[in-house]
C-alpha atoms as a PDB file:
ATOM      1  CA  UNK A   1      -0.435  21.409  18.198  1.00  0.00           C
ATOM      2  CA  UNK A   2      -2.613  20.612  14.949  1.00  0.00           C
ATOM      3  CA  UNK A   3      -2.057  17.840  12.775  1.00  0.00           C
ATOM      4  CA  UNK A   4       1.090  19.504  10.857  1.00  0.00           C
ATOM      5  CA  UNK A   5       2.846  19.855  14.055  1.00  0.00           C
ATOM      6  CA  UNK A   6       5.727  22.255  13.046  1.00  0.00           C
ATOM      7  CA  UNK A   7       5.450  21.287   8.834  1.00  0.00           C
ATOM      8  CA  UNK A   8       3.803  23.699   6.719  1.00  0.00           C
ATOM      9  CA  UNK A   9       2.779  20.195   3.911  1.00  0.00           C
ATOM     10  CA  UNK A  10       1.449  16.773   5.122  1.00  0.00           C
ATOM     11  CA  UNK A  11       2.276  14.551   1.924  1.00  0.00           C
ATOM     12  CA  UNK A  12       0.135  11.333   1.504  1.00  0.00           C
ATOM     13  CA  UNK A  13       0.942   9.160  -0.731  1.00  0.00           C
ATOM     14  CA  UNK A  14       0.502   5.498  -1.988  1.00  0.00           C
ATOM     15  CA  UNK A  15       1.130   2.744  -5.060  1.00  0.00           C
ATOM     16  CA  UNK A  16      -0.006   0.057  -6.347  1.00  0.00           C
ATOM     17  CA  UNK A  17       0.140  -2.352  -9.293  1.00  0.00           C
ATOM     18  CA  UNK A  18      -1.759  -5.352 -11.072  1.00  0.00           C
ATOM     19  CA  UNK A  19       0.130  -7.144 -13.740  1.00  0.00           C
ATOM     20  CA  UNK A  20      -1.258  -5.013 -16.243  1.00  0.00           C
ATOM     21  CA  UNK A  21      -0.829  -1.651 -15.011  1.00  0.00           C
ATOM     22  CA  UNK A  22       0.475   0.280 -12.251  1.00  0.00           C
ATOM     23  CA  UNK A  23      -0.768   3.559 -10.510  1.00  0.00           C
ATOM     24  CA  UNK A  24       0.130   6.416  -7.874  1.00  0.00           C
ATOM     25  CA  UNK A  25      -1.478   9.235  -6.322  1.00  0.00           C
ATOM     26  CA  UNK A  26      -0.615  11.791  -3.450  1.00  0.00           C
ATOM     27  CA  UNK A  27      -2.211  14.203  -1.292  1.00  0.00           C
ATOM     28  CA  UNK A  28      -0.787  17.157   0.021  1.00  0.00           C
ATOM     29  CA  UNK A  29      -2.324  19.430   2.295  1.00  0.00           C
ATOM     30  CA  UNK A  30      -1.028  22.717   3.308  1.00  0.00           C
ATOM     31  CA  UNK A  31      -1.157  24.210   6.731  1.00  0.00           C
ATOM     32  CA  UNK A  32      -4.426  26.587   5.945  1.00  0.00           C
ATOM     33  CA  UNK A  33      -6.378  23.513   4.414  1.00  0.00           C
ATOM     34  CA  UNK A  34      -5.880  23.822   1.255  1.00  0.00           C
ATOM     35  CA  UNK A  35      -5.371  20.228  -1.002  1.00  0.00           C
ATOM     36  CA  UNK A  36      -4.136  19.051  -3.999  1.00  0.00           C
ATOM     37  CA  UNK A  37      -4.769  15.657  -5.050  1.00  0.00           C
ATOM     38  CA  UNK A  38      -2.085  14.048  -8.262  1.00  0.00           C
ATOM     39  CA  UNK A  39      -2.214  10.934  -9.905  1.00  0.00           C
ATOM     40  CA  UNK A  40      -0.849   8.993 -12.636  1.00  0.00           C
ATOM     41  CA  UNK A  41      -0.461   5.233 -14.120  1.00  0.00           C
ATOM     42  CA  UNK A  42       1.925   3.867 -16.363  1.00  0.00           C
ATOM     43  CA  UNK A  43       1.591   0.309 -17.929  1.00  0.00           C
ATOM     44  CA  UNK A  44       4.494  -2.578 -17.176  1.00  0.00           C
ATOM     45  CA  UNK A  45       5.354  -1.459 -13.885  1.00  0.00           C
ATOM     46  CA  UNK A  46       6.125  -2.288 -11.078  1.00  0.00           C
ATOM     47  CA  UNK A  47       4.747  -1.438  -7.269  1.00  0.00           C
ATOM     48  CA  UNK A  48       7.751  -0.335  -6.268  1.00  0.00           C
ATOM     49  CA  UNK A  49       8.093   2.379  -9.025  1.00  0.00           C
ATOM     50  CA  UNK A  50       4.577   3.317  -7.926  1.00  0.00           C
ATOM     51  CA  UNK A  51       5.067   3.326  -4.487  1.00  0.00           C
ATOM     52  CA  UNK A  52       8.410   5.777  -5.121  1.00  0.00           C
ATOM     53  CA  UNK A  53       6.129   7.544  -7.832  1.00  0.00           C
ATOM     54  CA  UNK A  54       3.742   8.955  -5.908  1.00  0.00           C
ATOM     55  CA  UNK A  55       6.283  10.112  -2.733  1.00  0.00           C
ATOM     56  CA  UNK A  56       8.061  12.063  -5.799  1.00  0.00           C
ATOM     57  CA  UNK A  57       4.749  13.859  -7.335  1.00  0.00           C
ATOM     58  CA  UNK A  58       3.944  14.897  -3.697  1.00  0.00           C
ATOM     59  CA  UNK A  59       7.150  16.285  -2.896  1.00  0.00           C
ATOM     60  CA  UNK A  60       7.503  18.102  -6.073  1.00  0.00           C
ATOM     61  CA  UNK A  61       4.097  19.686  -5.281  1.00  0.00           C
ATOM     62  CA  UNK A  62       5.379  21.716  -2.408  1.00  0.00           C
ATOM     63  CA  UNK A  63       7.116  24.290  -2.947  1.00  0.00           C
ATOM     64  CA  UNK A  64      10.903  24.455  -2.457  1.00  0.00           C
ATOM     65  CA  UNK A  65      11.887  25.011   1.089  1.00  0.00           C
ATOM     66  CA  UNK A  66       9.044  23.483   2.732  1.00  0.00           C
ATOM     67  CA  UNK A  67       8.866  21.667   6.355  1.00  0.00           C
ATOM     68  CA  UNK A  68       7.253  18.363   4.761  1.00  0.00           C
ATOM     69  CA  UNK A  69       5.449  15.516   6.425  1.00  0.00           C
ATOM     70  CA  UNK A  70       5.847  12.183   4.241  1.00  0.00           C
ATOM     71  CA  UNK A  71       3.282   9.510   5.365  1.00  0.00           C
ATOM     72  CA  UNK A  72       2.909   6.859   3.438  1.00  0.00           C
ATOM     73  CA  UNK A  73       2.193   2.875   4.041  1.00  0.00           C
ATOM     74  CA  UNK A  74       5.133   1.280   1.847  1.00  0.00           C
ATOM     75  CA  UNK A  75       8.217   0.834   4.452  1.00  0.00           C
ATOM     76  CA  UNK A  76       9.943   0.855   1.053  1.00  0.00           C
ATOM     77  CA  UNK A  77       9.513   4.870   0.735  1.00  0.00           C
ATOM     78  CA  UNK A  78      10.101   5.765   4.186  1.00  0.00           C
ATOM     79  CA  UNK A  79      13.761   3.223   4.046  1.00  0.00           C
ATOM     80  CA  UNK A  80      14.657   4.815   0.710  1.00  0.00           C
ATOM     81  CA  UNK A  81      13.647   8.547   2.020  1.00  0.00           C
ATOM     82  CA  UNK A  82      15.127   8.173   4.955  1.00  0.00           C
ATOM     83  CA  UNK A  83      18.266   6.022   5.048  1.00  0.00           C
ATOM     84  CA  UNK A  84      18.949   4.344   1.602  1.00  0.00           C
ATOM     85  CA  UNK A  85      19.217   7.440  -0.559  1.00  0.00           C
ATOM     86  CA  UNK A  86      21.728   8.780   1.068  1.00  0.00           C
ATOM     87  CA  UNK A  87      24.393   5.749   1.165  1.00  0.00           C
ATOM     88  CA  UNK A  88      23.922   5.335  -2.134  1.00  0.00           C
ATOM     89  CA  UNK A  89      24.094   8.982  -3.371  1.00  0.00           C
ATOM     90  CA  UNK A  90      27.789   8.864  -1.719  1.00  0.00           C
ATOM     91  CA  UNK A  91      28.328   5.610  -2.884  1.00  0.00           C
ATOM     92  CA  UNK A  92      27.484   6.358  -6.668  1.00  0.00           C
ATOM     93  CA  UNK A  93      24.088   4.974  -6.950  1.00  0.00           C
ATOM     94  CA  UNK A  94      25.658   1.453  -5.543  1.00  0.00           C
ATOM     95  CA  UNK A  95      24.809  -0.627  -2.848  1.00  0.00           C
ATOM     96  CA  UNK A  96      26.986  -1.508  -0.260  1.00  0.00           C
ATOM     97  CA  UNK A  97      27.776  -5.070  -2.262  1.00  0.00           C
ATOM     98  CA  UNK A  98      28.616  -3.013  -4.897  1.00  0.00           C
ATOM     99  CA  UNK A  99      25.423  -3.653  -7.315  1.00  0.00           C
ATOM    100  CA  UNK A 100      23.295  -1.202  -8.995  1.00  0.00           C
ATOM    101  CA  UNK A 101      20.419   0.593  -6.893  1.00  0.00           C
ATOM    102  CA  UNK A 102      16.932  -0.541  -8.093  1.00  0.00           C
ATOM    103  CA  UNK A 103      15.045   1.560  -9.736  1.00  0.00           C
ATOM    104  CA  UNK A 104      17.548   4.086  -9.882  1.00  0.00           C
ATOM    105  CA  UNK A 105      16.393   6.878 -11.443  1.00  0.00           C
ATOM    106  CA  UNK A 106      13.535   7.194  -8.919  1.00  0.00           C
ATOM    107  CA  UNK A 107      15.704   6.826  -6.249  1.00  0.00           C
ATOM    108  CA  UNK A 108      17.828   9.622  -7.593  1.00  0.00           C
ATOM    109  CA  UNK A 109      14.735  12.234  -8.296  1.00  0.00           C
ATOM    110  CA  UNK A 110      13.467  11.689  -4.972  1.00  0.00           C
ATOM    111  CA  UNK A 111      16.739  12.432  -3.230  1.00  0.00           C
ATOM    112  CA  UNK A 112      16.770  15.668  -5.122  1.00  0.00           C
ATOM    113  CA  UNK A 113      13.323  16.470  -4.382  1.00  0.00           C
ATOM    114  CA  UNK A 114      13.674  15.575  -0.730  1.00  0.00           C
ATOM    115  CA  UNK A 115      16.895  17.744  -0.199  1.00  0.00           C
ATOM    116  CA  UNK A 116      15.522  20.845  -2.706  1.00  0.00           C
ATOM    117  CA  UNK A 117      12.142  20.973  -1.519  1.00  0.00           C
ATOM    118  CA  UNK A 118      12.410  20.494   2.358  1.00  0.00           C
ATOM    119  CA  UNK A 119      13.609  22.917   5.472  1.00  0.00           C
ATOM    120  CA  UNK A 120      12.717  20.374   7.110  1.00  0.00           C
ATOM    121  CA  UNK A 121      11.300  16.000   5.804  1.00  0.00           C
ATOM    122  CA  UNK A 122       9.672  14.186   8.580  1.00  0.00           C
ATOM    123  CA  UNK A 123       8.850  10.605   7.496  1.00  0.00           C
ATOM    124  CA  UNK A 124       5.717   8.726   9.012  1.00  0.00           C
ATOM    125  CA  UNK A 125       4.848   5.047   7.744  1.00  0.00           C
ATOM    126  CA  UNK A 126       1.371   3.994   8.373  1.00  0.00           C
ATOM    127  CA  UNK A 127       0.394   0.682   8.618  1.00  0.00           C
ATOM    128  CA  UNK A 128      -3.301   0.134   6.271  1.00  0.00           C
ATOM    129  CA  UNK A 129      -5.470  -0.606   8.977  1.00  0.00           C
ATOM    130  CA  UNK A 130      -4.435   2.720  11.192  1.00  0.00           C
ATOM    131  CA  UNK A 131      -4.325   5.154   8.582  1.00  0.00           C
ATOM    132  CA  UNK A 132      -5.419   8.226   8.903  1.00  0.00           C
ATOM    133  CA  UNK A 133      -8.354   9.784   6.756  1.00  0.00           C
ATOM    134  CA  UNK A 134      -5.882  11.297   4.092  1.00  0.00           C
ATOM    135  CA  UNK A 135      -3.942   8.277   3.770  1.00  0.00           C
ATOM    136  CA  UNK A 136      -7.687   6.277   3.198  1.00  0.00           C
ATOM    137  CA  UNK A 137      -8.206   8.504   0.539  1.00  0.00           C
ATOM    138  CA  UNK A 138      -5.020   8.235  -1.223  1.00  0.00           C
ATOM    139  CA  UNK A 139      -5.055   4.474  -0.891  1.00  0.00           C
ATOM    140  CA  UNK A 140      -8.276   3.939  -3.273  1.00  0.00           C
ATOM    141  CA  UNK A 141      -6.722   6.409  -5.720  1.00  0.00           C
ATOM    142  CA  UNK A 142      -4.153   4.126  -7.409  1.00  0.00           C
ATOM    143  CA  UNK A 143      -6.942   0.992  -8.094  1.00  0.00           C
ATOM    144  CA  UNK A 144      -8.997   3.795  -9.061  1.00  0.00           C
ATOM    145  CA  UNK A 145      -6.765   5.233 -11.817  1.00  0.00           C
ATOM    146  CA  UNK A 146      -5.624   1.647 -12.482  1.00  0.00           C
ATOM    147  CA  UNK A 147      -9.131   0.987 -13.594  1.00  0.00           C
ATOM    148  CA  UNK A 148      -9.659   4.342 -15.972  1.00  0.00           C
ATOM    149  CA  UNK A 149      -6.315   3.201 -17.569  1.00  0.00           C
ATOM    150  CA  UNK A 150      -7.743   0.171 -18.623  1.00  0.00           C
ATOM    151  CA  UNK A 151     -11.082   1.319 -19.583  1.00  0.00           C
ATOM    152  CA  UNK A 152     -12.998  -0.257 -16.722  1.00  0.00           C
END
């Protein structure tokens, strides 16, 4: 079996932020080899939001009904992809002490991409130092983009 397994998208994805400015980028690569590459910045963020930002660009890059594979370093993604979102969709966007979900409106546009987009979401965290080469790429993307924003 080849690297997409039984998933017709690998998604890679990553955040990051400086106090200045935040980025995200994804990857996605469909079963035949073809790529797309997305990225974006936004000042007075926070790497959470950029982390969750780039997971959402990549999902909404496949097409709807998909078989995606999500990898991504941030065990903050993969928790809110694959446990979080959906307590807190049935809970109204609360946590289970009853407080407001953090950075809410992320949380709800990636629970509506996950469930509109997929046949099929497999989740993979990878830790930095074992990623594999698409994950590399989309790691240097964010400081990258960071850098343009700011004129560097």
């Amino acid at each position: 079996m080849d690297q997409h397994g039984d998933r017709d998208y690998i998604v890679y994805c990553d955040g990051g932020c400086n106090p200045r400015v935040g980025a995200w980028s994804c990857i996605v690569v469909a079963r035949d080899g073809a790529e797309r590459e997305c990225s974006g910045f936004v000042f007075g963020t926070t790497n959470n939001q950029m982390e969750l930002s780039g997971a959402l660009a990549g999902l909404l890059l496949c097409p709807e009904g998909s078989r995606i594979r999500l990898v991504s370093d941030s065990q903050y993604v993969i928790r809110s992809l694959g446990i979080w979102t959906k307590g807190w969709a049935a809970r109204n966007w609360m946590t289970k002490d009853n407080k407001p979900v953090k950075n809410v409106e992320l949380m709800r546009q990636l629970h509506a991409a996950g469930k509109r987009r997929t046949a099929g979401l497999t989740l993979e965290r990878r830790r930095t130092d074992l990623m594999v080469s698409g994950l590399n790429l989309v790691d240097v993307l964010p400081a990258d983009v960071a850098a343009r924003a700011l004129g560097a």
